[in-house]
Structure formats: structure tokens, C-alpha cells
Protein backbone atom coordinates (compact mmCIF):
# COMPACT_ATOMS: atom_id res chain seq x y z
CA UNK A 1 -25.43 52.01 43.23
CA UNK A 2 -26.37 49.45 40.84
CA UNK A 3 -23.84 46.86 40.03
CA UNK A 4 -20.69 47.59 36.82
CA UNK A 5 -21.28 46.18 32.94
CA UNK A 6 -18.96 43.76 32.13
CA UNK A 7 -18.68 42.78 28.47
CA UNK A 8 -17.93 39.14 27.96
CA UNK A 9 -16.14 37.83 24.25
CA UNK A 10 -17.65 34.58 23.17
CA UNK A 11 -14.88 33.01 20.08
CA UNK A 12 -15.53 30.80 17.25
CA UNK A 13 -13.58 28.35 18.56
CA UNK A 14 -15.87 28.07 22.24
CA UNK A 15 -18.59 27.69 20.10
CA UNK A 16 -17.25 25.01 17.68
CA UNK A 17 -16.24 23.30 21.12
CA UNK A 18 -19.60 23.70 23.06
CA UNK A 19 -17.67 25.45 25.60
CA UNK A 20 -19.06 28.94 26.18
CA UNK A 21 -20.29 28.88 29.79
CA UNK A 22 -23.44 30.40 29.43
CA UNK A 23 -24.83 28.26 32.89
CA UNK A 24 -22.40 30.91 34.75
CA UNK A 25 -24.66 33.90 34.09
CA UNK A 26 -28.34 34.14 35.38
CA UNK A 27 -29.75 34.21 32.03
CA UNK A 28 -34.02 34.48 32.52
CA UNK A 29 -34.46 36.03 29.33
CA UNK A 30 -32.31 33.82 27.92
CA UNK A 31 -30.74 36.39 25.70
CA UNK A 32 -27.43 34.75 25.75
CA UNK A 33 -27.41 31.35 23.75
CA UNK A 34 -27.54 30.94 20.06
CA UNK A 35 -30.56 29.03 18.73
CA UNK A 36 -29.21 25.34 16.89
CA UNK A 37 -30.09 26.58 13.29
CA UNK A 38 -28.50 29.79 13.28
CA UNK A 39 -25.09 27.80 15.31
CA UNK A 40 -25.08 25.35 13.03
CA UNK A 41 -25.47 28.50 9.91
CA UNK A 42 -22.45 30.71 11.74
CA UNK A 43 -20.25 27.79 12.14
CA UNK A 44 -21.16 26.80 8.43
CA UNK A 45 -19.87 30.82 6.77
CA UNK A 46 -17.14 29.59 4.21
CA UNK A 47 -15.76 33.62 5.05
CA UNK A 48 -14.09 32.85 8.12
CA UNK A 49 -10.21 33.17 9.46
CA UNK A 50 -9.50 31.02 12.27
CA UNK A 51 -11.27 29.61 16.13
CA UNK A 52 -9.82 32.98 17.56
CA UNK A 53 -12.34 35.04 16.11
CA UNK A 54 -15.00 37.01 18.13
CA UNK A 55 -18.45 35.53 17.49
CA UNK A 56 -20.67 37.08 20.01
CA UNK A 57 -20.38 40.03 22.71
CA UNK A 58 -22.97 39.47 25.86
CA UNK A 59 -23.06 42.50 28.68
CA UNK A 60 -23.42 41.35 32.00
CA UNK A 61 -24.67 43.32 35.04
CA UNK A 62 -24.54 41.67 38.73
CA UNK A 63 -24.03 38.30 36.79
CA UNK A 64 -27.28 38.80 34.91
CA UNK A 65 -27.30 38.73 31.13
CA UNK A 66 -28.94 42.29 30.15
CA UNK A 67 -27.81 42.26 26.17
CA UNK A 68 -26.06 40.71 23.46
CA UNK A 69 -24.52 41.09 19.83
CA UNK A 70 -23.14 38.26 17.32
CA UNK A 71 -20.66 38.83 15.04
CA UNK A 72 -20.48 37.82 11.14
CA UNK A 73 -17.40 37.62 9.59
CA UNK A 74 -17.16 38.33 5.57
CA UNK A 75 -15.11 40.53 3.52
CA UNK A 76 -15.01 43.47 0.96
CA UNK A 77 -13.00 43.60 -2.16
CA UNK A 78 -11.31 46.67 -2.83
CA UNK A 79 -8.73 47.82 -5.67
CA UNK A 80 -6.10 47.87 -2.18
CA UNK A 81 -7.15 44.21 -1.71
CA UNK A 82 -9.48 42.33 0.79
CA UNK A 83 -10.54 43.65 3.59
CA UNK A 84 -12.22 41.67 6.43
CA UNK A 85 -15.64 43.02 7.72
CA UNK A 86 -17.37 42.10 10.59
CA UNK A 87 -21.50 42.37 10.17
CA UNK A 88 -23.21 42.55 13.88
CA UNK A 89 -26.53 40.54 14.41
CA UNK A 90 -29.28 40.31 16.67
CA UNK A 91 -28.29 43.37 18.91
CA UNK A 92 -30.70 43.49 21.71
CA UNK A 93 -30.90 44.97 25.18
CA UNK A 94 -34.55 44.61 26.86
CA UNK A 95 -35.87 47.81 27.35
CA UNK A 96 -35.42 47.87 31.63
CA UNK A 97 -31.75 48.06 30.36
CA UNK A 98 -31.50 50.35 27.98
CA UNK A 99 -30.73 53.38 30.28
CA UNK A 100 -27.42 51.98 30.64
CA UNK A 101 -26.46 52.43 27.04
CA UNK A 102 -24.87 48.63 27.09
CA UNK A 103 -26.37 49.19 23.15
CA UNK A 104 -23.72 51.95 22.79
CA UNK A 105 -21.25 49.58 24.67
CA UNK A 106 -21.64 46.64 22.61
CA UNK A 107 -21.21 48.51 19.33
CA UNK A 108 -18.30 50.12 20.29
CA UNK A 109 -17.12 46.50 22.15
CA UNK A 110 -17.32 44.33 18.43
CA UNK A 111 -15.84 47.40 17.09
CA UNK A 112 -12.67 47.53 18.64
CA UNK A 113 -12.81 43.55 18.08
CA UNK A 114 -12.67 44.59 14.77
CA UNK A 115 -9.98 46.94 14.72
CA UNK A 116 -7.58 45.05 16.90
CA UNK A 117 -7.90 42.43 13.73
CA UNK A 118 -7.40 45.33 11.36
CA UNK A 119 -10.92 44.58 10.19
CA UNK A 120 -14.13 46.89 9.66
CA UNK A 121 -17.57 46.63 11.56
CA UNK A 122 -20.99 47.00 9.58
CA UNK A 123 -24.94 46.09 10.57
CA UNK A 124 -27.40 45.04 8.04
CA UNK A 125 -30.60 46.90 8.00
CA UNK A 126 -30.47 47.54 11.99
CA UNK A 127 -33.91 48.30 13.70
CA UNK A 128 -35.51 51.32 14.26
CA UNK A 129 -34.75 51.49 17.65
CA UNK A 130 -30.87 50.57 16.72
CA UNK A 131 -30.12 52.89 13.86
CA UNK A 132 -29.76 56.07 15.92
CA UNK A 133 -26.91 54.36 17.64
CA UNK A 134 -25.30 53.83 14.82
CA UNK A 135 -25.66 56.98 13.31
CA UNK A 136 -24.34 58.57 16.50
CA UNK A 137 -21.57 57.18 16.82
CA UNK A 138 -20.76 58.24 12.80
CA UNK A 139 -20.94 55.12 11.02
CA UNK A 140 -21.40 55.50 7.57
CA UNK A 141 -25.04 54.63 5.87
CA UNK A 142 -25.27 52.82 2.29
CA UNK A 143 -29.12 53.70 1.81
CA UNK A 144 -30.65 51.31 0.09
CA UNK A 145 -34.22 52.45 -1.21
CA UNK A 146 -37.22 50.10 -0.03
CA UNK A 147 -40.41 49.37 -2.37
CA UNK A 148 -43.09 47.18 -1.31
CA UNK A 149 -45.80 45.55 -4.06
CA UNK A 150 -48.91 44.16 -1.67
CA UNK A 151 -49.31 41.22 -4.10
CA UNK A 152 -52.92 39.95 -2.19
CA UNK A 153 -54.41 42.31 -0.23
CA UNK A 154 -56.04 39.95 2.43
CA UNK A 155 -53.83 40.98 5.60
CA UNK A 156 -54.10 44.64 5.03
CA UNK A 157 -57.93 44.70 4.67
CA UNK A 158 -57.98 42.49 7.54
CA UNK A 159 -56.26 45.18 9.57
CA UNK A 160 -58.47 47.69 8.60
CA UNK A 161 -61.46 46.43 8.14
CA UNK A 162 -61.42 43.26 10.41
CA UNK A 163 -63.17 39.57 9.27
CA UNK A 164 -66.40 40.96 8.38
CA UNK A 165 -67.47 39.00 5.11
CA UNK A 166 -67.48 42.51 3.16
CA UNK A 167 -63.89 42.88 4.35
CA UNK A 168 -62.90 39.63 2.48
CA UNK A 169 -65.60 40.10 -0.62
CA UNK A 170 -63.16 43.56 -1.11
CA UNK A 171 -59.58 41.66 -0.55
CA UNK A 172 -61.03 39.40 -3.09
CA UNK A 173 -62.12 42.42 -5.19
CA UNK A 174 -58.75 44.28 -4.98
CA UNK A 175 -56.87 40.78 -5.56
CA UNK A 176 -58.71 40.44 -8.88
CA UNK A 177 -58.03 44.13 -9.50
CA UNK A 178 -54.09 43.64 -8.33
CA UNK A 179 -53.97 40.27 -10.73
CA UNK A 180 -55.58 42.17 -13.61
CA UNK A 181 -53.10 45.12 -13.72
CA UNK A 182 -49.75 42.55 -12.80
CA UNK A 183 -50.66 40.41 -15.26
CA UNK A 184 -51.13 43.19 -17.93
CA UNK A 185 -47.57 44.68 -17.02
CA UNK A 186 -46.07 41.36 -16.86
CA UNK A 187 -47.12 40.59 -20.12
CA UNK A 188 -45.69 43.82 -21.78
CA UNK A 189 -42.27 42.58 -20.78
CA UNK A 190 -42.17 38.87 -21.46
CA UNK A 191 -42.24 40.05 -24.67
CA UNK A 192 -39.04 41.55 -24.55
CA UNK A 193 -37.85 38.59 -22.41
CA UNK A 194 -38.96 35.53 -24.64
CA UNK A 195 -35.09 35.12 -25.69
CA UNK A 196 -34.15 34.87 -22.03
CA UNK A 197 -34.32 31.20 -20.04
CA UNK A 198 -35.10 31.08 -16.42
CA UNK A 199 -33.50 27.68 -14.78
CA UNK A 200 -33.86 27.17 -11.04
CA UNK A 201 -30.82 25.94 -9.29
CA UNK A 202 -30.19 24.18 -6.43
CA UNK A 203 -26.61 25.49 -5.78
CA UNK A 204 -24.23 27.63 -7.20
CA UNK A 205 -21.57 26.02 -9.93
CA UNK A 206 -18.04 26.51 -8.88
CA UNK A 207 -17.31 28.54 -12.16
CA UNK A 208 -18.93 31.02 -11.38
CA UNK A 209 -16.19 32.31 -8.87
CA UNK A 210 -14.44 33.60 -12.14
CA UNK A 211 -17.12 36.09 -12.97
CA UNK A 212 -17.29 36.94 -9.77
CA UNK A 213 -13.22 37.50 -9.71
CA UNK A 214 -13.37 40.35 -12.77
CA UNK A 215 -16.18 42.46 -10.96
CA UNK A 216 -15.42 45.94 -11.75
CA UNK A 217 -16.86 47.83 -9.08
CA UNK A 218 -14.54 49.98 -6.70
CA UNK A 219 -15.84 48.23 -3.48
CA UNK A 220 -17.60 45.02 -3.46
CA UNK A 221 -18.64 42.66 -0.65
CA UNK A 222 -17.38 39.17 -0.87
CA UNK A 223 -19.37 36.46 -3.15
CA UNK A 224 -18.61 33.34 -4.34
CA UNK A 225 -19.87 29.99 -5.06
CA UNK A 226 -19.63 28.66 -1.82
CA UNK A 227 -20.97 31.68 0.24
CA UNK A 228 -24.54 31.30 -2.51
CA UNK A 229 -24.85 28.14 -1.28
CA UNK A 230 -24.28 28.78 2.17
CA UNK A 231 -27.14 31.24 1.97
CA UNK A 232 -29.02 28.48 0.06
CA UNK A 233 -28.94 26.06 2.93
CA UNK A 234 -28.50 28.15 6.10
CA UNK A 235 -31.34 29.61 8.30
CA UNK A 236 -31.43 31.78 11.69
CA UNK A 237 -35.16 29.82 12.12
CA UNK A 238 -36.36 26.16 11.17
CA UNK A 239 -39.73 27.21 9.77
CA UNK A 240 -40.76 25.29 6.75
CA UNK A 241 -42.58 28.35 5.50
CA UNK A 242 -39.17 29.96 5.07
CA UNK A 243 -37.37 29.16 1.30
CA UNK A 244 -34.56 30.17 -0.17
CA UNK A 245 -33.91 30.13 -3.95
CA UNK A 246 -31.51 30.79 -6.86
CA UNK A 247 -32.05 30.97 -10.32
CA UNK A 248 -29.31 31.49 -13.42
CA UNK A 249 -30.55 33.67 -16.69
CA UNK A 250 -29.17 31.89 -20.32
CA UNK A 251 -29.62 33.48 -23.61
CA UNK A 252 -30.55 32.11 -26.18
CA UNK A 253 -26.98 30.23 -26.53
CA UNK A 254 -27.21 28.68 -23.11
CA UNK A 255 -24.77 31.76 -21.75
CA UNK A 256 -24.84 32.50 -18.42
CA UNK A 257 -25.62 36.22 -18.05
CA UNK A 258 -27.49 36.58 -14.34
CA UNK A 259 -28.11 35.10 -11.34
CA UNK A 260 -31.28 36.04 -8.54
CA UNK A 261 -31.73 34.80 -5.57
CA UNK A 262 -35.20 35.03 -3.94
CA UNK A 263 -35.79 34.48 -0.22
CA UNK A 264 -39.61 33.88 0.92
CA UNK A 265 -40.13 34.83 5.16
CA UNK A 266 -43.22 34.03 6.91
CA UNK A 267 -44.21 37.03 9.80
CA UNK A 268 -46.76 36.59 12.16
CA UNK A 269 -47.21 40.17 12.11
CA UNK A 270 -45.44 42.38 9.54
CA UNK A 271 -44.32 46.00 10.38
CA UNK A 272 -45.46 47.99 13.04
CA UNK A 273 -48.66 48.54 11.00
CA UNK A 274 -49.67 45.21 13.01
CA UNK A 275 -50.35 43.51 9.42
CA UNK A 276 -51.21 39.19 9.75
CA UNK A 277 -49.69 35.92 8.66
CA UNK A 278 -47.84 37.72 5.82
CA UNK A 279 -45.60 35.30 3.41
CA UNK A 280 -43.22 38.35 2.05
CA UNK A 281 -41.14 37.71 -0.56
CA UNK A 282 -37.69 39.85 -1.54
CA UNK A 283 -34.98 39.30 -3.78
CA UNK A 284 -32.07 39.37 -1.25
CA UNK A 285 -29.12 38.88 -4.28
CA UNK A 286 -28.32 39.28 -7.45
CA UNK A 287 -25.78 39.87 -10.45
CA UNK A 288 -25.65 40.99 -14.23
CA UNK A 289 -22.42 39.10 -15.69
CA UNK A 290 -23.72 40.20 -19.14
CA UNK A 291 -25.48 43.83 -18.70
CA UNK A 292 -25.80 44.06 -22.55
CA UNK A 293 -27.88 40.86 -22.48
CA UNK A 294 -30.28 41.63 -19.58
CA UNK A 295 -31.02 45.17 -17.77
CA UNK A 296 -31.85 45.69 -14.06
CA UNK A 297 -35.29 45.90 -14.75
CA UNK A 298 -35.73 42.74 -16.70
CA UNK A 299 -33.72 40.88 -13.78
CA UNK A 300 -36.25 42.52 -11.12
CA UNK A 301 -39.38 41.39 -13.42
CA UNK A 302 -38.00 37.74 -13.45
CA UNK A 303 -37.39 37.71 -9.62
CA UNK A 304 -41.11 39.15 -8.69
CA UNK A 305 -42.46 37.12 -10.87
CA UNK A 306 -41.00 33.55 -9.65
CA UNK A 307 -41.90 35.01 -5.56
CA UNK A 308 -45.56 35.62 -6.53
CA UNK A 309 -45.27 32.01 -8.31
CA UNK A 310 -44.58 30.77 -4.59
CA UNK A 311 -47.40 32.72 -3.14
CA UNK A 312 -45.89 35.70 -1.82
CA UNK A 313 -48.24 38.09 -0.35
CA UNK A 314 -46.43 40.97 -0.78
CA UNK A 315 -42.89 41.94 -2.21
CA UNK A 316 -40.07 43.79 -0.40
CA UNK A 317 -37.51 45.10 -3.25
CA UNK A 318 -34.16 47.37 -1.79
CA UNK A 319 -31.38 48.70 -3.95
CA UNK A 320 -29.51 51.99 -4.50
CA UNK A 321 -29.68 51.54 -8.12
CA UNK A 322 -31.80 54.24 -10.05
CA UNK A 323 -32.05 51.44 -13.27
CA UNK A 324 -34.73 49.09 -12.16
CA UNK A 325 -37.44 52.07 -11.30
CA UNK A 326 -39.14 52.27 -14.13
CA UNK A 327 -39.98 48.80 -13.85
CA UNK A 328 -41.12 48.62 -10.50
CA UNK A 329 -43.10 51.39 -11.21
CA UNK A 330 -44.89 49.60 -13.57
CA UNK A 331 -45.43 46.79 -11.51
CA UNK A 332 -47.14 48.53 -8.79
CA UNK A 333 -44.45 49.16 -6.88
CA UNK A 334 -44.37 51.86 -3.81
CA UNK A 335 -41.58 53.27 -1.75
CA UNK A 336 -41.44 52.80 1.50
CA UNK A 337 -38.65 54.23 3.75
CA UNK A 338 -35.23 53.12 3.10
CA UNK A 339 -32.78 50.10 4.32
CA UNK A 340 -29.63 51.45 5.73
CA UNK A 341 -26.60 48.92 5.16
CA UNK A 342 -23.77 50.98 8.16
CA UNK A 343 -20.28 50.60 7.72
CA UNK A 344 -17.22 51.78 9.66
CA UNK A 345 -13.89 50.83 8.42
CA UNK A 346 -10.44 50.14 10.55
CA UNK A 347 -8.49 53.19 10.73
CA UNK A 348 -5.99 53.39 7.85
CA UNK A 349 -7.19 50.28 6.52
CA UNK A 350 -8.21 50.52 1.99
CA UNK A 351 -11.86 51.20 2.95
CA UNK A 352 -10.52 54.14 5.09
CA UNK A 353 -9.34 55.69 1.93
CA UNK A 354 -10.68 58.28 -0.02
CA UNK A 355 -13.20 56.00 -2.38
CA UNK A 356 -14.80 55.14 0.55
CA UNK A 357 -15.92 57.87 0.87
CA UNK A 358 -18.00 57.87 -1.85
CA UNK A 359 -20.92 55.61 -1.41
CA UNK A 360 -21.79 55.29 -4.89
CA UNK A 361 -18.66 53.23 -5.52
CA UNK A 362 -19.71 50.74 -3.42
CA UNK A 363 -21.66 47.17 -4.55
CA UNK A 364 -23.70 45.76 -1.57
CA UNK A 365 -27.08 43.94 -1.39
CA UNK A 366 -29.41 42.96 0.79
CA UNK A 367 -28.48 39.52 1.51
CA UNK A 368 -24.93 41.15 2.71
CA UNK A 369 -24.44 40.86 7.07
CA UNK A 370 -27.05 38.71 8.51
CA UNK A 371 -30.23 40.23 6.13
CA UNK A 372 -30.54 36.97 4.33
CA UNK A 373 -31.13 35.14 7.15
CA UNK A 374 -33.70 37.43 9.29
């Protein structure tokens, strides 16, 4: 008979300590400690209560670790007030373990963590493998649509094709070809953009936390100031390839009317298509205070054009919004499978109410849970 699951609670506190005893576990995966930039990043979240917290969840079987799940605290706005969330991160069980459904356990594990704090669980985009869990145990799904622009075309000809030189004289072919037709629809909207100023930023002014205050969406997740920046300086991985960046939209005036913030993520392969050293660029977050001075589509054009600036090789753009799709059909744009944001509130709790139940009232992003970051 093969030995029980326990399910160990790591706190906030043990970790701003150093005293979670990970040496008592045989760990030769090493599945259980968190890496130094993504500590020092989860110690840094400006949305947190107190040391008591639950930060991580390991399962344990014959005093081996055999999974894991961290926990992200933020919260949601709602017209009955502020609700705390909890966003799970890196679940993983290694596949000799998943039999035992310590996936299941886990999820259900940080969700009564959750509920004993009168809080909400939710997971970011989970993995393809981890979705069905979630869906099974009938947590809600706030689809956000995915397009992808292939900006240079090197890595998926080399996929296909291999290093051959006629397989790079035709990624230099359909590069000139992809350059042509951007550059053509980028110049039909500058046009209609000239009385807008781009200004990159290296943080987030405090002021902006008014703006933020008079958001008029039923259910929003939590932004400030201070959470921008923490975005703006945290990281999961020290890779220098990685970059973060935010950048305000003035009129003509000076007026602040949007904000977009751009993360850039180097993948040594990308998707399970098996593509190569891929730089993809996505705009993770972003917000129209003025939506008479600048549409959705305008603010996407701005944000794909400063990632190809920094080389991206290819774009990743998800949002529910139906606005922005004439635009990123124009640029090229195709969609590609959708990024579910899951959700499951605390029983009786405001997001257990009725408008919760309607997904369009909700205002999420993809730099909401851990996304940003991964």
C-alpha cells in the first residue's frame, strides 16, 4: 500500500524568516523551494494582509516532495467592497504522481485556505494539462481571447523547414513581406494618432491611484501605483532578455488619458509547436482613463508597435474585449485558442453574488495572478 499524502502549509511569515524546513523532506526534484527572484518578488506584493498568510502548499508522500502550489495574494473591487483573492502559481506534480490526484488535492487545499480567510481562489492562464482540473471542480472561466502576430518569421521556418540556406533566404523573404504590410497598416493609423504622445516611464506616479479609485466597472481586480511598479521591478526568472515596461498616453494638453504596459519573455522553445529562441512580446496591462480621447484599438497599435521596437519576434495579445479587433485584424493578427483567467469565490462572500455571475461585468487582464511574471 503506498504511503498517505500529507499536505504541508508554508506562511508568509516562514518565508520572510527563512524558516520553512524544506531540508526535512527528501526533495530530488527539488520541487519544493522558491527560486531567490521570485522570493524576493512574493515578499515584495504591496497586496498583502499579514505573516499568517498561506504562501505555498507542498504534498508530501513517504516524506518525499511529489507537488507543490504558491499562493498570490491580491484583491477584487466590487460595488459590496474588497474582496481578497488568492491567485495559485506554479502548480506542478511530476507525472509518476499524478495518479494520485495530489493536483486535485492541492487546489482544493489553497482553496479552503482561502475560504477559512473569507477570501476567493483564482489561477492565471493554468496549463493545458491543469485546466481540466479546474474546470472539474466548477471554477468559473473569464475567457480571454488569444491572437498571435509572428512579427519575423525566422523560428517558424526554422521548424519547418530546418537551417537550409533556402529556409533562411524565405524567413528573410516573408520578413520583408511581414515589414511591408505592418508598416503600411501602421502608417494608416499614426495618422489618426499624431495628436497622441507616447512617454516611457519608469514607474507609476502616485496620482494615478485616483483614477484608478473612480473605475466604473462592476468587478475589478486590484491596481494601483504601487502594485505597477511592483510588476515593473519583480521577476519569477533573472534573465536579462526578460523586460518589463510602462508607458503613459498625453493629448495634446499633456493629459493623462492611458497607460500600457508591455512585458518582453525570452522561450527557448515556444508552444508545443517546438518553435526556437523566440523573444515574444505581449501587452500584459492596460487602462483608458479618457475613452473619448483614445479607443482600444489605438491603445493596442501603440503597445505592438513599441514591442516590435524592442525586437519582438512575435506578439501574444489576450482580452475579452470585442473593441480592439478590427485593429488587430489589420495588423496581421490571428487567433489562437483562448486564455482562461478561473475564479471561485468564498461562499456568501460579494463575488458570490448574483453579478458574478455574469462574466462580462468583470475587468481583468493578463498581468492579473502570477501571468506577468511567467
Amino acid at each position: 500500500m503506498a504511503d498517505p499524502i500529507t499536505l504541508s502549509v508554508v506562511s508568509r511569515g516562514e518565508l520572510e524568516r527563512g524558516e520553512v524546513p524544506y531540508g526535512q523532506w527528501d526533495d530530488p526534484d527539488g520541487l519544493a523551494p522558491i527560486g531567490a527572484a521570485k522570493l524576493r518578488t512574493l515578499l515584495a506584493n504591496p497586496v498583502h494582509a499579514d505573516a499568517d498568510e498561506p504562501a505555498q502548499v507542498l504534498g508530501v508522500q513517504g516524506g518525499r516532495v511529489i507537488g507543490r502550489i504558491d499562493l498570490v495574494p491580491g484583491d477584487v473591487h466590487s460595488s459590496g467592497g474588497v474582496s481578497r483573492i488568492y491567485w495559485g502559481s506554479n502548480l506542478y506534480v511530476p507525472p509518476e504522481f499524478r495518479k494520485t490526484l495530489l493536483g486535485v488535492s492541492l487546489i482544493l487545499k489553497s482553496q479552503s485556505l482561502a475560504q477559512a480567510r473569507g477570501a476567493g481562489v483564482g489561477a492565471s492562464g493554468p496549463s493545458r494539462a491543469a485546466l481540466p482540473l479546474y474546470q472539474n471542480l466548477k471554477w468559473a472561466s473569464l475567457p480571454l481571447e488569444r491572437h498571435i502576430l509572428v512579427a519575423r518569421s525566422r523560428a517558424v521556418v526554422e521548424r519547418y523547414l530546418g537551417h537550409w540556406a533556402g529556409a533562411r533566404l524565405l524567413a528573410t523573404s516573408a520578413d520583408a513581406a511581414l515589414r511591408v504590410y505592418r508598416l503600411v497598416a501602421l502608417a494608416r493609423r499614426r495618422l489618426m494618432n499624431r495628436r497622441l504622445l507616447v512617454e516611457r516611464l519608469e514607474s507609476a506616479p502616485a496620482e494615478w491611484d485616483e483614477q484608478f479609485a473612480h473605475r466604473t466597472q462592476p468587478i475589478a481586480t486590484h491596481r494601483s501605483a504601487a502594485w505597477l511598479n511592483w510588476l515593473l521591478t519583480g521577476a519569477f526568472v533573472d534573465d536579462p532578455r526578460n523586460r518589463h515596461s510602462l508607458f503613459v498616453v498625453r493629448d495634446r494638453n499633456g493629459r493623462v488619458v492611458a497607460y500600457f504596459l508591455n512585458k518582453l519573455r525570452f522561450h527557448e522553445t515556444a508552444t508545443h509547436r517546438g518553435f526556437k529562441d523566440v523573444l515574444l512580446g505581449s501587452p500584459q496591462d492596460w487602462t483608458l482613463f479618457d475613452p473619448a480621447a483614445i479607443s482600444p484599438g489605438e491603445l493596442l497599435l501603440l503597445a505592438v508597435k513599441e514591442l516590435l521596437d524592442e525586437g519582438a519576434d512575435a506578439v501574444d495579445y489576450c482580452d475579452s474585449d470585442p473593441a480592439p479587433r478590427g485593429m488587430l485584424r489589420l495588423l496581421g493578427f490571428k487567433r489562437l485558442g483562448t486564455m482562461h483567467m478561473m475564479v471561485r469565490p468564498a461562499p456568501g462572500g460579494a463575488l458570490a453574488q448574483a453579478p458574478y455571475q455574469d462574466l462580462r461585468n468583470w475587468w481583468i487582464r493578463p498581468a492579473d495572478g502570477d501571468n506577468f511574471f511567467c
